[in-house]
PDB file of N, CA and C in Angstrom:
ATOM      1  N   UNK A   1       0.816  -1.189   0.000  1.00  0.00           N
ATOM      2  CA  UNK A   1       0.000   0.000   0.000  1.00  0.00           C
ATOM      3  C   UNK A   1       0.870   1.267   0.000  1.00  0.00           C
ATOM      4  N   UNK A   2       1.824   1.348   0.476  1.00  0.00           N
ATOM      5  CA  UNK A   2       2.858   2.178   0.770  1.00  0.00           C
ATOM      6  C   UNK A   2       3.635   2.897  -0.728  1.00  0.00           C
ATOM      7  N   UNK A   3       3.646   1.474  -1.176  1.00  0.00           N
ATOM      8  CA  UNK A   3       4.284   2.019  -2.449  1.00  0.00           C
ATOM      9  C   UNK A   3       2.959   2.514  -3.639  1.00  0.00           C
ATOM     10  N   UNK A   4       2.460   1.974  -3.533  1.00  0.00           N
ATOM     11  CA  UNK A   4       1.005   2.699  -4.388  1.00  0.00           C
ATOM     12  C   UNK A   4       0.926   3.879  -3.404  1.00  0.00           C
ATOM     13  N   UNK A   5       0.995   4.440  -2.531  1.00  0.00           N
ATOM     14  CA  UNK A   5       0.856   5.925  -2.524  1.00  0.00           C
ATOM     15  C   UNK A   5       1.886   6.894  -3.066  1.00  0.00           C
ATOM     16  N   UNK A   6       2.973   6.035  -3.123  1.00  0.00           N
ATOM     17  CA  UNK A   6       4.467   6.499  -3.211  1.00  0.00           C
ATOM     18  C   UNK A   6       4.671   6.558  -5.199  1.00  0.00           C
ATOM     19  N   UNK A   7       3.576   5.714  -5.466  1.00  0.00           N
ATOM     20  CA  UNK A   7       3.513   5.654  -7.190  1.00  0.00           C
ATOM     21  C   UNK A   7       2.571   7.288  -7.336  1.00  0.00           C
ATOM     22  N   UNK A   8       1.972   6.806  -6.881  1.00  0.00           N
ATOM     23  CA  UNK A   8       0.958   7.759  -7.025  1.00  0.00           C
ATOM     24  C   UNK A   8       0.621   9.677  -7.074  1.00  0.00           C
ATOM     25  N   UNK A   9       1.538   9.764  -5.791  1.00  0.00           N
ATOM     26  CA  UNK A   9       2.099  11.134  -5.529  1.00  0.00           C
ATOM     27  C   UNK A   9       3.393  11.545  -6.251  1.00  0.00           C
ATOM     28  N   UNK A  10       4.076  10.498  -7.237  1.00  0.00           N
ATOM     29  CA  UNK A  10       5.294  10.494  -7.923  1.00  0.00           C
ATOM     30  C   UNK A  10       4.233  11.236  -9.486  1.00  0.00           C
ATOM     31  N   UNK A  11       3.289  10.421  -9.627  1.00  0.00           N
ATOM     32  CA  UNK A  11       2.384  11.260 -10.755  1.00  0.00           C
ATOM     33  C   UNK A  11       2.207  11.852 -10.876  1.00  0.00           C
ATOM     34  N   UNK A  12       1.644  12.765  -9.972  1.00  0.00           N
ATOM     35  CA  UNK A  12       1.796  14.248  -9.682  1.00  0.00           C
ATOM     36  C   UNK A  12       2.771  15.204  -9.740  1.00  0.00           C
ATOM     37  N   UNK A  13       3.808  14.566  -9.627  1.00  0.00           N
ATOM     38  CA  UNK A  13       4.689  15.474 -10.176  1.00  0.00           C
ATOM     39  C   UNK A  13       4.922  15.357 -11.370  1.00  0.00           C
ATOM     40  N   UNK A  14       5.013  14.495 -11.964  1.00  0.00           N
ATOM     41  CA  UNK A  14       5.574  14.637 -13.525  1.00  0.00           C
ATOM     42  C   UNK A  14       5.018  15.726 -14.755  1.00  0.00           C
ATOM     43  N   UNK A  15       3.366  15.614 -14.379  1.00  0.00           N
ATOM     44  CA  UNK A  15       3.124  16.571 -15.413  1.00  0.00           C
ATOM     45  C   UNK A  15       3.276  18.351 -15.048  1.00  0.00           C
ATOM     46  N   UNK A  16       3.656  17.960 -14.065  1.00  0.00           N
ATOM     47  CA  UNK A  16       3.259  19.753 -12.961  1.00  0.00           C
ATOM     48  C   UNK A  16       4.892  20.384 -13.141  1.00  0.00           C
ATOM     49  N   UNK A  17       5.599  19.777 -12.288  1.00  0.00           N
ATOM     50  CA  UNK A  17       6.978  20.155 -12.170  1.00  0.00           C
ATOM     51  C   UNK A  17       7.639  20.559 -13.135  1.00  0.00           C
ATOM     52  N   UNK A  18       7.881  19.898 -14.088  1.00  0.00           N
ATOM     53  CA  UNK A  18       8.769  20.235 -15.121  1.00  0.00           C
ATOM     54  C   UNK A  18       8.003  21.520 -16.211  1.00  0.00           C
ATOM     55  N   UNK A  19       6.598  21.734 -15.870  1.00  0.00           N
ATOM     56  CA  UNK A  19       6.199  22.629 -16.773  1.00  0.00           C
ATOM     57  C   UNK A  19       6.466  23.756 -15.703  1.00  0.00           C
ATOM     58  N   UNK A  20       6.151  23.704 -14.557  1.00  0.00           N
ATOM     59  CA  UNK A  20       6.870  25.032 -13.867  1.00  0.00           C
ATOM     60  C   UNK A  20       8.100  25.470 -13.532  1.00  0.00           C
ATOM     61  N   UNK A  21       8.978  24.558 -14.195  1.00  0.00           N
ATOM     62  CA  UNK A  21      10.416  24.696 -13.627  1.00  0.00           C
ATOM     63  C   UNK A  21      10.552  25.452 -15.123  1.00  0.00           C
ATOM     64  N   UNK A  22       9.910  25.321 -15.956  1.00  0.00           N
ATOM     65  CA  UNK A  22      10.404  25.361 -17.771  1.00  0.00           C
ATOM     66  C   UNK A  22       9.499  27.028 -17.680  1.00  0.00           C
ATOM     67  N   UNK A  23       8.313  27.627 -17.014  1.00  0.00           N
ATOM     68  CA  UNK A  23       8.444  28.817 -17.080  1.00  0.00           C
ATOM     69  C   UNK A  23       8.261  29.690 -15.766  1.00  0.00           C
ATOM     70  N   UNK A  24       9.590  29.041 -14.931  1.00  0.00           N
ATOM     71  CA  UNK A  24      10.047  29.761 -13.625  1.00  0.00           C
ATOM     72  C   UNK A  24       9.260  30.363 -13.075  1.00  0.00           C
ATOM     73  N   UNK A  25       8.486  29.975 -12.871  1.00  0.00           N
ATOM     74  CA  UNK A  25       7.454  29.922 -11.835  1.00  0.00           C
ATOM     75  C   UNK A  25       7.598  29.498 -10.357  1.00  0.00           C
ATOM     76  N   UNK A  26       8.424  30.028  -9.480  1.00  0.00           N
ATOM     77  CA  UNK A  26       9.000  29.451  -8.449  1.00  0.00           C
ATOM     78  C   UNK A  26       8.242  29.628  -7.167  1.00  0.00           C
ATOM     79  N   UNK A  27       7.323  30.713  -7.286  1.00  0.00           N
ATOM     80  CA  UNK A  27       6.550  30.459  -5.657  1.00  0.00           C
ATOM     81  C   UNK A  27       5.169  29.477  -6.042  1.00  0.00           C
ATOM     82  N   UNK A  28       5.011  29.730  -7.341  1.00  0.00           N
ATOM     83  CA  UNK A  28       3.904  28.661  -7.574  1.00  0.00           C
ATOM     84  C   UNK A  28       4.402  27.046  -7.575  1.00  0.00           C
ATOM     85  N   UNK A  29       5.980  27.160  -7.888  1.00  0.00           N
ATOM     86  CA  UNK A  29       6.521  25.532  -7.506  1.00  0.00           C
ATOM     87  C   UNK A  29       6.342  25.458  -6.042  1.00  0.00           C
ATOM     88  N   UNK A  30       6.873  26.381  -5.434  1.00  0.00           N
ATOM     89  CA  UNK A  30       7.314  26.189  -4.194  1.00  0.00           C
ATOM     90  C   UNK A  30       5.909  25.868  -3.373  1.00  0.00           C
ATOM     91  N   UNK A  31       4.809  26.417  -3.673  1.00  0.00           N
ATOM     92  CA  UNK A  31       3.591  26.407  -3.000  1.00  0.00           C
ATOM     93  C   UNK A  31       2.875  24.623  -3.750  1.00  0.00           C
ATOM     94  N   UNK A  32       3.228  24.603  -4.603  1.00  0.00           N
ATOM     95  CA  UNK A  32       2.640  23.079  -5.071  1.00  0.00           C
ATOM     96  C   UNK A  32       3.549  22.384  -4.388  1.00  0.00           C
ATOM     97  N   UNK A  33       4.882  22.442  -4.034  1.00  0.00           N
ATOM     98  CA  UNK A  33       5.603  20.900  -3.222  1.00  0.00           C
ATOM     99  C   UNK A  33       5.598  21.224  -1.564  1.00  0.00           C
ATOM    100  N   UNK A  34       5.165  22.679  -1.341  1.00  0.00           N
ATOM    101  CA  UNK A  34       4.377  22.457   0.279  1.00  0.00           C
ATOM    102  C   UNK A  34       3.620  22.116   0.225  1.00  0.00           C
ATOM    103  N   UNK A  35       2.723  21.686  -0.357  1.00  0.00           N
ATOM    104  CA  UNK A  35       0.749  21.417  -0.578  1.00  0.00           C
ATOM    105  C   UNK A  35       1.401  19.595  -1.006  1.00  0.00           C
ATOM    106  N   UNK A  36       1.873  19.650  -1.544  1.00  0.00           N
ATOM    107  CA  UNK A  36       2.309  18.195  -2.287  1.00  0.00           C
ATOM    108  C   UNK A  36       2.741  17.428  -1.195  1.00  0.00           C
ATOM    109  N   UNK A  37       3.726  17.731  -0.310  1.00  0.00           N
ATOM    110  CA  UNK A  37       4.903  17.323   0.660  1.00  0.00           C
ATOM    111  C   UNK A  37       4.302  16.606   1.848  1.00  0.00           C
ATOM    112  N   UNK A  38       3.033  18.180   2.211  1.00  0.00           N
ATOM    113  CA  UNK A  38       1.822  17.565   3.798  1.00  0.00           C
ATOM    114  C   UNK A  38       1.004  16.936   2.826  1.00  0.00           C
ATOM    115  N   UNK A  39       0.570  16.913   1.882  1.00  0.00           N
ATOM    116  CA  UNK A  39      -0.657  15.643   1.326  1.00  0.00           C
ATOM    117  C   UNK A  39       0.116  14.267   1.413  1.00  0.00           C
ATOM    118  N   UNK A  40       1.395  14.132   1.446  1.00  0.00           N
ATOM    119  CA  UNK A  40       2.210  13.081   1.115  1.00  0.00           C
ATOM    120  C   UNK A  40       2.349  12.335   2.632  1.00  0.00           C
ATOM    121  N   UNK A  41       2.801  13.349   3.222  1.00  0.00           N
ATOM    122  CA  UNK A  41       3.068  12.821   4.688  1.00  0.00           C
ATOM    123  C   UNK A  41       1.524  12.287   5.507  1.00  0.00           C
ATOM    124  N   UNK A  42       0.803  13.124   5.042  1.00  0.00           N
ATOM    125  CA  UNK A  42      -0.694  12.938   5.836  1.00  0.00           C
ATOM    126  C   UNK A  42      -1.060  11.526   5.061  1.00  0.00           C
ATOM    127  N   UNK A  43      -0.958  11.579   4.045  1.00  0.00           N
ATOM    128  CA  UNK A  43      -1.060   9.715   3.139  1.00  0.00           C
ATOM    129  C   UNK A  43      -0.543   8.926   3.741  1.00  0.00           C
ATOM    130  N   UNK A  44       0.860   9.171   4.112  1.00  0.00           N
ATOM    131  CA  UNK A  44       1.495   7.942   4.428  1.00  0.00           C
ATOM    132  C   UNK A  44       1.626   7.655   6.325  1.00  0.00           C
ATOM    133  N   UNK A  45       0.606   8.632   6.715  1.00  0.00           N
ATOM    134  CA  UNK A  45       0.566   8.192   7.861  1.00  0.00           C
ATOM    135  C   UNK A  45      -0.607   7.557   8.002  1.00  0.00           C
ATOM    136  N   UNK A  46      -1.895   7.975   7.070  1.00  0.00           N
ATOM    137  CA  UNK A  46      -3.148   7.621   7.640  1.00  0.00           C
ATOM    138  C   UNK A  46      -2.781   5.921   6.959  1.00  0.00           C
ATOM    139  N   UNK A  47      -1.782   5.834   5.751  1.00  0.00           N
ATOM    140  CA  UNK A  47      -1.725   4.115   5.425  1.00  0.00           C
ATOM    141  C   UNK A  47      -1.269   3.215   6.509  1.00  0.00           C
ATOM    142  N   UNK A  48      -0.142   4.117   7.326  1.00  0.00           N
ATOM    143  CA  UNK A  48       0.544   3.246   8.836  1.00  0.00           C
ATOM    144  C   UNK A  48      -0.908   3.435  10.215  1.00  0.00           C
ATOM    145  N   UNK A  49      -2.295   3.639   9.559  1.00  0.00           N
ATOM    146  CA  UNK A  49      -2.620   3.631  11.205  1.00  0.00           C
ATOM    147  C   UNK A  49      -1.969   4.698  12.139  1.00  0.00           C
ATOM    148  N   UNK A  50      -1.503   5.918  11.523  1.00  0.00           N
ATOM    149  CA  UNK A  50      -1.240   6.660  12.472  1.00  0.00           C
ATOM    150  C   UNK A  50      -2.483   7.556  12.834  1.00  0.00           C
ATOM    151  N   UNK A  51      -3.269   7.896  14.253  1.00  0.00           N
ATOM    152  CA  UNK A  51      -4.162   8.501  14.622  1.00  0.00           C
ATOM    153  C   UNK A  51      -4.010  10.032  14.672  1.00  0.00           C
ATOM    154  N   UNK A  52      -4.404  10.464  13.453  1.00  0.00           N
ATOM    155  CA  UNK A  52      -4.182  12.138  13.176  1.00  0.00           C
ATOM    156  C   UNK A  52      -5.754  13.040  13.295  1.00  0.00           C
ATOM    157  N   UNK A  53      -6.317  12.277  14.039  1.00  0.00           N
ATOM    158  CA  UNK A  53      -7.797  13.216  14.757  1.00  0.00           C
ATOM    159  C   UNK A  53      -7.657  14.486  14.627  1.00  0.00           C
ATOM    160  N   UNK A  54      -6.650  14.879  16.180  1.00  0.00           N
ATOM    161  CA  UNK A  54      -6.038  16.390  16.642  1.00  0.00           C
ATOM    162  C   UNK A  54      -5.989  17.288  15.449  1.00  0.00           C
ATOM    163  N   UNK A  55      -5.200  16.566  14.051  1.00  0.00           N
ATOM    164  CA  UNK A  55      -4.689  17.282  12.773  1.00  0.00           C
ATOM    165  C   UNK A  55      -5.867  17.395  12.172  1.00  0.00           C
ATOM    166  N   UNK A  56      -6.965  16.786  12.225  1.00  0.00           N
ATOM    167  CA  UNK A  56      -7.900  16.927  11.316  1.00  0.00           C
ATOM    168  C   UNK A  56      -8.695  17.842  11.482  1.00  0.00           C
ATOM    169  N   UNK A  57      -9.381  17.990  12.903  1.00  0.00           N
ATOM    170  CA  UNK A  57     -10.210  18.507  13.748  1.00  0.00           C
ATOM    171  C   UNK A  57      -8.958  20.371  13.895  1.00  0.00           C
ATOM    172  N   UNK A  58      -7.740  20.274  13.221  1.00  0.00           N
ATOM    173  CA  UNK A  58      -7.432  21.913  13.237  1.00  0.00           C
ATOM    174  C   UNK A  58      -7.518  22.176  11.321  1.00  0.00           C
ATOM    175  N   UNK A  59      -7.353  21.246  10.863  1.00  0.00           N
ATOM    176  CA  UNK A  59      -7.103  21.322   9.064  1.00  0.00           C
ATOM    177  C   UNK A  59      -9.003  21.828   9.015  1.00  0.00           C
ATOM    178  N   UNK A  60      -9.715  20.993   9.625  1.00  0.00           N
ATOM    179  CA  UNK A  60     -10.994  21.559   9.445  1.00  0.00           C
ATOM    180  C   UNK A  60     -11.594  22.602   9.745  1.00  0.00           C
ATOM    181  N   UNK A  61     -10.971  23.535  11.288  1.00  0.00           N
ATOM    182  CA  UNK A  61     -11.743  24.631  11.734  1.00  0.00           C
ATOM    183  C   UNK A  61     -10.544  25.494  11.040  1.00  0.00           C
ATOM    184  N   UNK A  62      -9.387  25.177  10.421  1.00  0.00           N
ATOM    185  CA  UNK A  62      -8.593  26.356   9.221  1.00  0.00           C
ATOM    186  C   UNK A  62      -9.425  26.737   8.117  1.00  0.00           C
ATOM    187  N   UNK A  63      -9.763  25.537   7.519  1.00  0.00           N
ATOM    188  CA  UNK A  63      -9.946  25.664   5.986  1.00  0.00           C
ATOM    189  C   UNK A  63     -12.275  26.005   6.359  1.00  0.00           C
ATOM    190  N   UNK A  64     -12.422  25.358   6.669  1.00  0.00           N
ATOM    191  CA  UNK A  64     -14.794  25.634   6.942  1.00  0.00           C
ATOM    192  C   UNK A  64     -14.417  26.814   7.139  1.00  0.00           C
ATOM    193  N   UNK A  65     -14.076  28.030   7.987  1.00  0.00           N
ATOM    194  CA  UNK A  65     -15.180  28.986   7.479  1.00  0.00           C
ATOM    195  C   UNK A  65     -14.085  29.979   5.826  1.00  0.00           C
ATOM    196  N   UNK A  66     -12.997  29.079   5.648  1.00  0.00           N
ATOM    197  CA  UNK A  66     -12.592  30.083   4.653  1.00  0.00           C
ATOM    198  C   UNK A  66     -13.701  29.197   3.184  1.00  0.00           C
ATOM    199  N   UNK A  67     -13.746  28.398   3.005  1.00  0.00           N
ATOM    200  CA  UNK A  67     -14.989  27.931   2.317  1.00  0.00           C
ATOM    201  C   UNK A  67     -16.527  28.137   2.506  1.00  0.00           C
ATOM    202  N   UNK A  68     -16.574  28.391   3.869  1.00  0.00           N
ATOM    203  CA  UNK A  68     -18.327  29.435   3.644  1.00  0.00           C
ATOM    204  C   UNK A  68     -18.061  30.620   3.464  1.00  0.00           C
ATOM    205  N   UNK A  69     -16.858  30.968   2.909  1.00  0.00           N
ATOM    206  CA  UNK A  69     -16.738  32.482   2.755  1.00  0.00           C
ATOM    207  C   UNK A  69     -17.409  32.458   0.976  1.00  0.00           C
ATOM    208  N   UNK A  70     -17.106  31.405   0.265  1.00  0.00           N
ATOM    209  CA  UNK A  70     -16.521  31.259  -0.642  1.00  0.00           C
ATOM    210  C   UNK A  70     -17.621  30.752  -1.664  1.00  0.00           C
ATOM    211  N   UNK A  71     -18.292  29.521  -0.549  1.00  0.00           N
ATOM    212  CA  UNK A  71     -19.193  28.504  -1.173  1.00  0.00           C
ATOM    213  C   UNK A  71     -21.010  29.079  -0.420  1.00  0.00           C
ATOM    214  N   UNK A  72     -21.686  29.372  -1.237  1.00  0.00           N
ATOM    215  CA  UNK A  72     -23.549  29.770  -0.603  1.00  0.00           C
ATOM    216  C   UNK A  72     -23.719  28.992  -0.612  1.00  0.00           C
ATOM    217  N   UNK A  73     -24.646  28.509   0.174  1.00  0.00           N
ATOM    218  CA  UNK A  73     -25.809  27.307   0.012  1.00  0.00           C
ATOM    219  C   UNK A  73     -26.955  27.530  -1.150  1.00  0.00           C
ATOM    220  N   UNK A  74     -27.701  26.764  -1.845  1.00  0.00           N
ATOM    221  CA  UNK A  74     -28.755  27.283  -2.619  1.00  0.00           C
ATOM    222  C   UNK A  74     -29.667  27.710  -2.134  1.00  0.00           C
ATOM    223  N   UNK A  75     -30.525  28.676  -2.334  1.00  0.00           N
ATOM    224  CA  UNK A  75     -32.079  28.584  -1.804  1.00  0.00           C
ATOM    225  C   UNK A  75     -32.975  27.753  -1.754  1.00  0.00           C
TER     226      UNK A  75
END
């Protein structure tokens, strides 16, 4: 399982990276392999059974209200 995440997040880079390295685009690299790096680590812990509640329960009250800023409900 480990390595299928490890295939997987390797995909992601291939088509991304080299087109931003080719028009120097460097805080937009730099901001895709911080975003890339914690999606990677948070993968490969939730595959080991590591209990990341605490992390979830702050990733959630970060990111909800910047998405009801963002997202209405319908009428």
């Amino acid at each position: 399982m480990v390595l299928l995440v490890l295939l997987l997040f390797a995909l992601m880079l291939v088509p991304e990276v080299p087109r931003l390295v080719q028009r120097q685009q460097w805080p937009e690299l730099a901001a895709f392999m911080a975003l890339w790096a914690a999606g990677l680590a948070l993968s490969l812990l939730i595959t080991f059974d590591v209990d990341i509640g605490h992390l979830n329960r702050f990733l959630r009250s970060l990111f909800e209200p910047i998405g009801k800023m963002f997202l209405v409900p319908p009428d």
